[in-house]
C-alpha atoms as a PDB file:
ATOM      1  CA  UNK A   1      61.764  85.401 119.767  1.00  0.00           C
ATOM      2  CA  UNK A   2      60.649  87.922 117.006  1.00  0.00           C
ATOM      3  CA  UNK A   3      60.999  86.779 113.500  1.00  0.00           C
ATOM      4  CA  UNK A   4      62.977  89.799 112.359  1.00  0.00           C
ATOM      5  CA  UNK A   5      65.202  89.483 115.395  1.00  0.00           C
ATOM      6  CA  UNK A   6      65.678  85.383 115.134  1.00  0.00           C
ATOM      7  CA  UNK A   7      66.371  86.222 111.010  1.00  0.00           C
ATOM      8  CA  UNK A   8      69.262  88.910 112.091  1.00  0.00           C
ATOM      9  CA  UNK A   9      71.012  86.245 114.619  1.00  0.00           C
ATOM     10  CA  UNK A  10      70.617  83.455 112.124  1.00  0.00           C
ATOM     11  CA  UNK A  11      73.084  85.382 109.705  1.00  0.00           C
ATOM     12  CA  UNK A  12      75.552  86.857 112.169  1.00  0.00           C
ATOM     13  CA  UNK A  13      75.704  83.352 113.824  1.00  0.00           C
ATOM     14  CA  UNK A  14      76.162  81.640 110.256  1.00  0.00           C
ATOM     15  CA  UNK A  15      79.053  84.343 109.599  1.00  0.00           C
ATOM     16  CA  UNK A  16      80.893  84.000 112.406  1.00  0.00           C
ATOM     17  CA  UNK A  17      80.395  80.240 112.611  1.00  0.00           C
ATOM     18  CA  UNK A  18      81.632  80.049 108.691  1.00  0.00           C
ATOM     19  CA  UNK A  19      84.580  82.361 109.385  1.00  0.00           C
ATOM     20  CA  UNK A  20      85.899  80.519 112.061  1.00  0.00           C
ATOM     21  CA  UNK A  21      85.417  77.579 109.995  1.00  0.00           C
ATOM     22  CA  UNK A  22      87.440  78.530 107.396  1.00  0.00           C
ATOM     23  CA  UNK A  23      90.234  80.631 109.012  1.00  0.00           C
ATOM     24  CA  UNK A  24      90.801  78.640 111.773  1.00  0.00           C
ATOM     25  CA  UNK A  25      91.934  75.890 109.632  1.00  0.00           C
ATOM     26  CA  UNK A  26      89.289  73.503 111.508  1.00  0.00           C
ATOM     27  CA  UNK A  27      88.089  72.465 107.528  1.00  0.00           C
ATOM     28  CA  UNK A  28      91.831  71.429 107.020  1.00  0.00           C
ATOM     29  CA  UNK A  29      92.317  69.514 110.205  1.00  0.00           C
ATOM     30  CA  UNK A  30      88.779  67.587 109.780  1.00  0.00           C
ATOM     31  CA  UNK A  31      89.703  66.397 106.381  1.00  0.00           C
ATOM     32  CA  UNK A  32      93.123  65.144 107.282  1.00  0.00           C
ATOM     33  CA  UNK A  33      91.074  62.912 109.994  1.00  0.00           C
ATOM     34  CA  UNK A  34      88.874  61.744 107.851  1.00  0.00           C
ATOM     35  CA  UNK A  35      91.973  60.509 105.670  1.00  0.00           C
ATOM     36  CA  UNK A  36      93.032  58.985 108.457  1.00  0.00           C
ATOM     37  CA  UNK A  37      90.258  56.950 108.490  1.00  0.00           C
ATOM     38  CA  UNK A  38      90.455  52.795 107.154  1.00  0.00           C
ATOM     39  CA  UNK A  39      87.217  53.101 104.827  1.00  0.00           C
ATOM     40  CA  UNK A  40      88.970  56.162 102.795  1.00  0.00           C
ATOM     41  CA  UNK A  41      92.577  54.477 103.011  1.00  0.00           C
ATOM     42  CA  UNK A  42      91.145  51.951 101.036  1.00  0.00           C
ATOM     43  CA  UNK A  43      90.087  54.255  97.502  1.00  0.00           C
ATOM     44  CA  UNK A  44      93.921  55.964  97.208  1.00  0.00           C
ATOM     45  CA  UNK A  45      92.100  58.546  94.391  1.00  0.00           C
ATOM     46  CA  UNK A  46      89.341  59.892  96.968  1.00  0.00           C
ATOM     47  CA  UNK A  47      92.283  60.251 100.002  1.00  0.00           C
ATOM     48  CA  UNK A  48      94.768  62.471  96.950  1.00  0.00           C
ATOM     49  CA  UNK A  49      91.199  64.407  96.698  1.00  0.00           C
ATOM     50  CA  UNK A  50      91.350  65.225 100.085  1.00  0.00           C
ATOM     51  CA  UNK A  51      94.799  65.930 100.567  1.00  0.00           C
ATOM     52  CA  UNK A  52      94.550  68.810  97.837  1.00  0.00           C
ATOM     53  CA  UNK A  53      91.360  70.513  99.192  1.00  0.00           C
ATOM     54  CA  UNK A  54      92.928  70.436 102.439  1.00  0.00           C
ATOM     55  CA  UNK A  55      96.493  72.584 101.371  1.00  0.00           C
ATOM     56  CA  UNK A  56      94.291  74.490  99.317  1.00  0.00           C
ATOM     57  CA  UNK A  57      91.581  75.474 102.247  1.00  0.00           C
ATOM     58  CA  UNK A  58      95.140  75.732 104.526  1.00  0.00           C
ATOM     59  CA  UNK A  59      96.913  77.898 102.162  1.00  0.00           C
ATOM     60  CA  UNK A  60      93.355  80.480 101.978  1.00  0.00           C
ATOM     61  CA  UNK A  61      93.093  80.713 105.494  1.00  0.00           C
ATOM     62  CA  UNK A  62      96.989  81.782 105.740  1.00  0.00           C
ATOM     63  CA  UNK A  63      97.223  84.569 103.117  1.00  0.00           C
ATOM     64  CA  UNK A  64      93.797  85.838 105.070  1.00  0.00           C
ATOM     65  CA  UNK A  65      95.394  85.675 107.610  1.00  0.00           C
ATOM     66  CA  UNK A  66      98.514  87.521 107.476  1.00  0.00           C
ATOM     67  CA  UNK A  67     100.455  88.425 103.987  1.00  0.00           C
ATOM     68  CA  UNK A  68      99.712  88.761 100.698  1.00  0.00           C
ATOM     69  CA  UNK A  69     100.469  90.144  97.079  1.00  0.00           C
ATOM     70  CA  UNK A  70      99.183  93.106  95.665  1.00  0.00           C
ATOM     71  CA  UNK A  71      98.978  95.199  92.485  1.00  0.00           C
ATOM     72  CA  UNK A  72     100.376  98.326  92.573  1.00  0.00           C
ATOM     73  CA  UNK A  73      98.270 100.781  94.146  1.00  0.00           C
ATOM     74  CA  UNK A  74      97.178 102.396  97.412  1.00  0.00           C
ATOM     75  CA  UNK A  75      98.102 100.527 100.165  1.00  0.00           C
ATOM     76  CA  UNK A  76      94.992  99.424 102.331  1.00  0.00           C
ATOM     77  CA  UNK A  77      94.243 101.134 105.837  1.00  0.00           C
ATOM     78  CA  UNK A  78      95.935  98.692 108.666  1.00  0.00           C
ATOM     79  CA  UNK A  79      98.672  97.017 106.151  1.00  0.00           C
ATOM     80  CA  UNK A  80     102.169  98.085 105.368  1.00  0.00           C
ATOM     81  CA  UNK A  81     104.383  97.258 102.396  1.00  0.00           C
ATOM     82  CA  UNK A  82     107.420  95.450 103.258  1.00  0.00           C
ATOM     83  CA  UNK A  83     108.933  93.986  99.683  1.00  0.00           C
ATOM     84  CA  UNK A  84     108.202  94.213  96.467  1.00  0.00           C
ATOM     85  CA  UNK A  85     108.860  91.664  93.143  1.00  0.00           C
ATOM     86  CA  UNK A  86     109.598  92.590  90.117  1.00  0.00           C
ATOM     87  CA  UNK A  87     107.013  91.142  87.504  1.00  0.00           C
ATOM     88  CA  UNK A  88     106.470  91.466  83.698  1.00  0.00           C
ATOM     89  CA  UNK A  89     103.723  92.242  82.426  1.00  0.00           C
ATOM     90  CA  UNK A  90     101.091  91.622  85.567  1.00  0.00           C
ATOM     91  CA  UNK A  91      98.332  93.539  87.005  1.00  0.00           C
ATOM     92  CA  UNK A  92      97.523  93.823  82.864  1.00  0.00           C
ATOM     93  CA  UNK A  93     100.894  95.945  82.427  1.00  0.00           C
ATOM     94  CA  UNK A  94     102.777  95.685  79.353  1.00  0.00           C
ATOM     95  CA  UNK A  95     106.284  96.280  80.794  1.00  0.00           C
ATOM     96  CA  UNK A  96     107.906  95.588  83.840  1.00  0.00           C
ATOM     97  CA  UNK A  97     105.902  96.228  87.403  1.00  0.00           C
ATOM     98  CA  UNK A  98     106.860  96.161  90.807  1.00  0.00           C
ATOM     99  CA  UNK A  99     104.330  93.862  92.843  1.00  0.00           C
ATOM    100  CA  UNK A 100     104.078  95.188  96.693  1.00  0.00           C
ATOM    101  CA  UNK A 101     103.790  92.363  99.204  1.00  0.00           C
ATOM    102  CA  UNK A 102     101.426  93.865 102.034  1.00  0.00           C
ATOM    103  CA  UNK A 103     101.309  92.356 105.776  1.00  0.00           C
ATOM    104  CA  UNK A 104      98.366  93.019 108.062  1.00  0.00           C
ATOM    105  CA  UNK A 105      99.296  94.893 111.646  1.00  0.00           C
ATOM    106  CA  UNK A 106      96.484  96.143 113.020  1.00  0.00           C
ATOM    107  CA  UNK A 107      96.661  92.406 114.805  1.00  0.00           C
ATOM    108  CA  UNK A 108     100.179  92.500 115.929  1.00  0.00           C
ATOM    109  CA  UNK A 109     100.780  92.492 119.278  1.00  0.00           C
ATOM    110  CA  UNK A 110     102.232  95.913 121.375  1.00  0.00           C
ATOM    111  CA  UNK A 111     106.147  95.472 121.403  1.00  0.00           C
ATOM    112  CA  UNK A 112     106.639  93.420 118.083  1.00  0.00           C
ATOM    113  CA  UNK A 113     109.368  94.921 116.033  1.00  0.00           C
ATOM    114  CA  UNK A 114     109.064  94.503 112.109  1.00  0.00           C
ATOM    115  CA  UNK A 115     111.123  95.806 109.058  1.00  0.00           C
ATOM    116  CA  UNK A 116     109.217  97.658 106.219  1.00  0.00           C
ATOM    117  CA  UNK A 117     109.672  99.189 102.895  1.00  0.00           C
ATOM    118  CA  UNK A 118     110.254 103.248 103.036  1.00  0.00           C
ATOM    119  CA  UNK A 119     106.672 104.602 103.791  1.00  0.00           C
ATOM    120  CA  UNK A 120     105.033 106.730 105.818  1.00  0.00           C
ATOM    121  CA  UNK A 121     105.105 105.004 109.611  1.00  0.00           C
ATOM    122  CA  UNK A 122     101.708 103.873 110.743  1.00  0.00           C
ATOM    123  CA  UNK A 123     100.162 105.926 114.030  1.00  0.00           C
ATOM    124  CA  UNK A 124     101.249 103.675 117.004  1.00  0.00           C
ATOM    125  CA  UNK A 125     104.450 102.856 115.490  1.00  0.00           C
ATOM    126  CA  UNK A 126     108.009 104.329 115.715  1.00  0.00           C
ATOM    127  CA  UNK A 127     111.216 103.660 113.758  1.00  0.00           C
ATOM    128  CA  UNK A 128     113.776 102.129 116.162  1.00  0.00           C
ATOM    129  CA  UNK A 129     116.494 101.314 113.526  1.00  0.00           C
ATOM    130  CA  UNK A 130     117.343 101.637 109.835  1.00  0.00           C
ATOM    131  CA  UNK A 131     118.789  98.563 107.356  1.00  0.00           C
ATOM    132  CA  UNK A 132     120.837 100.124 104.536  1.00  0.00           C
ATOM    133  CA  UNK A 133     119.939  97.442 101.676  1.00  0.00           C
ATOM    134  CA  UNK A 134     120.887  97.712  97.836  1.00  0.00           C
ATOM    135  CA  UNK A 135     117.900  96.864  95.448  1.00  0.00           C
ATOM    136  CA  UNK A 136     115.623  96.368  98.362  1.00  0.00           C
ATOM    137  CA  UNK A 137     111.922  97.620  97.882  1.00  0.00           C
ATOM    138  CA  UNK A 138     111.861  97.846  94.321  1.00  0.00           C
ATOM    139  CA  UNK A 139     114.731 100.365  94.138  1.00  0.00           C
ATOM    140  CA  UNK A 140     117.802 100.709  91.683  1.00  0.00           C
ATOM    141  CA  UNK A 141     119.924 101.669  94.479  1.00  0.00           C
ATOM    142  CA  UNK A 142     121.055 101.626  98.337  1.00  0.00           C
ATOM    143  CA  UNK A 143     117.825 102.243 100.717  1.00  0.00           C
ATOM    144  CA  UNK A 144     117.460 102.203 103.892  1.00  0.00           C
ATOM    145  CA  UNK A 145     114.862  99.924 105.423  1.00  0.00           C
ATOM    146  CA  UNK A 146     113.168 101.142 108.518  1.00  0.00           C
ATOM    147  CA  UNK A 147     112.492  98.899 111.546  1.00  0.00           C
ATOM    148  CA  UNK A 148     109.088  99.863 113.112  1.00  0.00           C
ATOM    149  CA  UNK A 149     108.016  98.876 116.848  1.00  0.00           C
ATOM    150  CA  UNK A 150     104.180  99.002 117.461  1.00  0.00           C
ATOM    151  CA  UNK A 151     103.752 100.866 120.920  1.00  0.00           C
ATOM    152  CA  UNK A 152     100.499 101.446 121.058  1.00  0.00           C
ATOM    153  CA  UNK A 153      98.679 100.414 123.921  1.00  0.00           C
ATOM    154  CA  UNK A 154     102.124 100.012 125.633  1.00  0.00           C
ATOM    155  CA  UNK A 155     101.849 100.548 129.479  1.00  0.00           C
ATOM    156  CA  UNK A 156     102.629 103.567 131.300  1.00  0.00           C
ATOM    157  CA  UNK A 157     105.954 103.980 132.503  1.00  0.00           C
ATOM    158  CA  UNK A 158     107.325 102.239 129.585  1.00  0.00           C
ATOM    159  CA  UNK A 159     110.635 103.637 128.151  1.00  0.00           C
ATOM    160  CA  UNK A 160     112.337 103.010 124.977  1.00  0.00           C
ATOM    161  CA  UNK A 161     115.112 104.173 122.397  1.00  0.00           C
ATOM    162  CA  UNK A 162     114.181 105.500 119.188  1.00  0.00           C
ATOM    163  CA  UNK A 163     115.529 107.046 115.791  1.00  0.00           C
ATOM    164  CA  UNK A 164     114.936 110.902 115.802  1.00  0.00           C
ATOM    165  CA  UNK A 165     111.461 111.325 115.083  1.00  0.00           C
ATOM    166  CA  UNK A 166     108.561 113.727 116.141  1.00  0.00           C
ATOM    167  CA  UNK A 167     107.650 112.496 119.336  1.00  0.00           C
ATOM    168  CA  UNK A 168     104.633 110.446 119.639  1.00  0.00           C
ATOM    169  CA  UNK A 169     101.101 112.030 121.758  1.00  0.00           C
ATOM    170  CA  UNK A 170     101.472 110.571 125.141  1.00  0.00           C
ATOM    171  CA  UNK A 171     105.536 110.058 124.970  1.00  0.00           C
ATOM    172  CA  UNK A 172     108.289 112.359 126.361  1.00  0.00           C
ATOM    173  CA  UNK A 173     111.938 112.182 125.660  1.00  0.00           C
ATOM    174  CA  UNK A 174     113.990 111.576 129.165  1.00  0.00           C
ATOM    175  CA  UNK A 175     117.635 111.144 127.766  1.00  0.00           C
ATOM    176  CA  UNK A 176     119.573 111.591 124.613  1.00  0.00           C
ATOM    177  CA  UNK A 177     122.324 109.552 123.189  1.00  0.00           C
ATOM    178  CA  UNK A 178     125.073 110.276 120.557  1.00  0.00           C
ATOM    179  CA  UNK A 179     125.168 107.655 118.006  1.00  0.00           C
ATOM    180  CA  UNK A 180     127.453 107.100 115.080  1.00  0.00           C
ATOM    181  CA  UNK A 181     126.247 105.958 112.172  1.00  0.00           C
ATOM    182  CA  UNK A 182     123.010 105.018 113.467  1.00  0.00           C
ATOM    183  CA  UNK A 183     119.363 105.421 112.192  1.00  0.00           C
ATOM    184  CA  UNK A 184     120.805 105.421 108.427  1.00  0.00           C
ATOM    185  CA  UNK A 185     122.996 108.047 108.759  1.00  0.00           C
ATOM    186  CA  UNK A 186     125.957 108.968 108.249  1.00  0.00           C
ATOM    187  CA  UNK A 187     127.697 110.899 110.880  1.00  0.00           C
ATOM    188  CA  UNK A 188     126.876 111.390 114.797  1.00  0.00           C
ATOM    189  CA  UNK A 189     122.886 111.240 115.520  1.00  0.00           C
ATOM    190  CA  UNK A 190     121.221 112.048 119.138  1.00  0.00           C
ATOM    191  CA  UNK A 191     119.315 108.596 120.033  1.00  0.00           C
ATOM    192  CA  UNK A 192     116.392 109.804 121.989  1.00  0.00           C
ATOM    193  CA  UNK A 193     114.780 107.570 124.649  1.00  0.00           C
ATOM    194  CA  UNK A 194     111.070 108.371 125.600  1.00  0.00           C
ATOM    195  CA  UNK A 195     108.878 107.641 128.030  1.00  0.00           C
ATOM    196  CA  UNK A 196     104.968 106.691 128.081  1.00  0.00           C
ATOM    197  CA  UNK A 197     103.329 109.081 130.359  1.00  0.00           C
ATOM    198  CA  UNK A 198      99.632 108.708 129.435  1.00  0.00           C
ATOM    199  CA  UNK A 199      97.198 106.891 126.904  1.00  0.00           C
ATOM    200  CA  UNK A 200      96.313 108.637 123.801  1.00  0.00           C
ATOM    201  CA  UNK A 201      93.598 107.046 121.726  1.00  0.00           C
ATOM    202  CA  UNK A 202      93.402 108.602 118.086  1.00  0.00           C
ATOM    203  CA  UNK A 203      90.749 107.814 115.374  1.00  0.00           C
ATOM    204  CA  UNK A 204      93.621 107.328 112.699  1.00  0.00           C
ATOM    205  CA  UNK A 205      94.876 104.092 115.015  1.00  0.00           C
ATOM    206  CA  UNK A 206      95.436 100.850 113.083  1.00  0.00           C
ATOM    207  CA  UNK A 207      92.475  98.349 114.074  1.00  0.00           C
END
């Protein structure tokens, strides 16, 4: 094999083989055996050694994985904001800031519902219900906390009720229904139910 070629495989072997490593929580799992074992049950110190770089190598390859606290700021392509805390004097503020907690959903599987702070709603996602919530999100008030369903990649044929909402590419509405009180508001609202009729694929998708 050519040296240039065996040099470039060497490194995109040893980053996926590390990256599995670590995320996978493989690291955490061989520790705990090695606990396990009589010759380290015998020196308590080295086994509380262990046990601490094994939560702290399982608690990494969580927050990679899924959630995680931000500063304030703009929130990153493929994440949504769904709560914020109220902190003073982080992220090098001197008063009070509100801290966004981000989750990752470009990995979430079609179908899975989840409730987010007010923002705009992610291509491949509608809103299929609203929370009404006081103080929620970093607010002083009521707000109303949409309920997002990822449909993307959904199959053909698929139908589904939705709050009023521009209708997504590749979706057609086949019924209405009058609601009241739904969708955060507060009188009667039409309920439309679409239907997939054919795949749209869009560079602004969430990977």
């Amino acid at each position: 094999m050519p040296q240039n070629i065996l040099i470039t495989f060497n490194k995109n072997f040893h980053a996926w083989f590390w990256g599995v490593f670590f995320s996978s929580g493989f690291l955490k799992h061989m520790i705990l055996s090695i606990i396990e074992n009589s010759y380290f049950m015998k020196y308590p110190e080295m086994k509380k050694i262990l046990i601490v770089i094994s939560i702290v190598f399982g608690t990494i390859s969580s927050a990679i994985a899924q959630t995680q606290e931000t500063c304030p700021g703009e929130t990153p392509h493929g994440w949504v904001v769904v709560s914020y805390r109220a902190c003073a004097g982080c992220c090098s503020s001197p008063g009070l800031v509100q801290m966004p907690t981000i989750k990752r959903i470009g990995s979430l599987p079609s179908g899975t519902t989840i409730e987010i702070c007010p923002q705009p709603i992610p291509f491949g996602w509608v809103v299929v219900s609203y929370r009404a919530c006081a103080g929620c999100c970093g607010a002083t008030g009521l707000v109303q906390l949409p309920t997002i369903k990822r449909i993307e990649h959904l199959p053909i044929g698929t139908t589904l009720e939705i709050c009023p909402q521009p209708t997504p590419a590749g979706w057609t509405v086949v019924s209405t229904r009058p609601c009241a009180g739904c969708c955060g508001e507060n009188g009667l609202v039409q309920m439309p139910t679409i239907q997939k009729i054919a795949t749209v694929r869009d560079e602004r998708r969430w990977r």
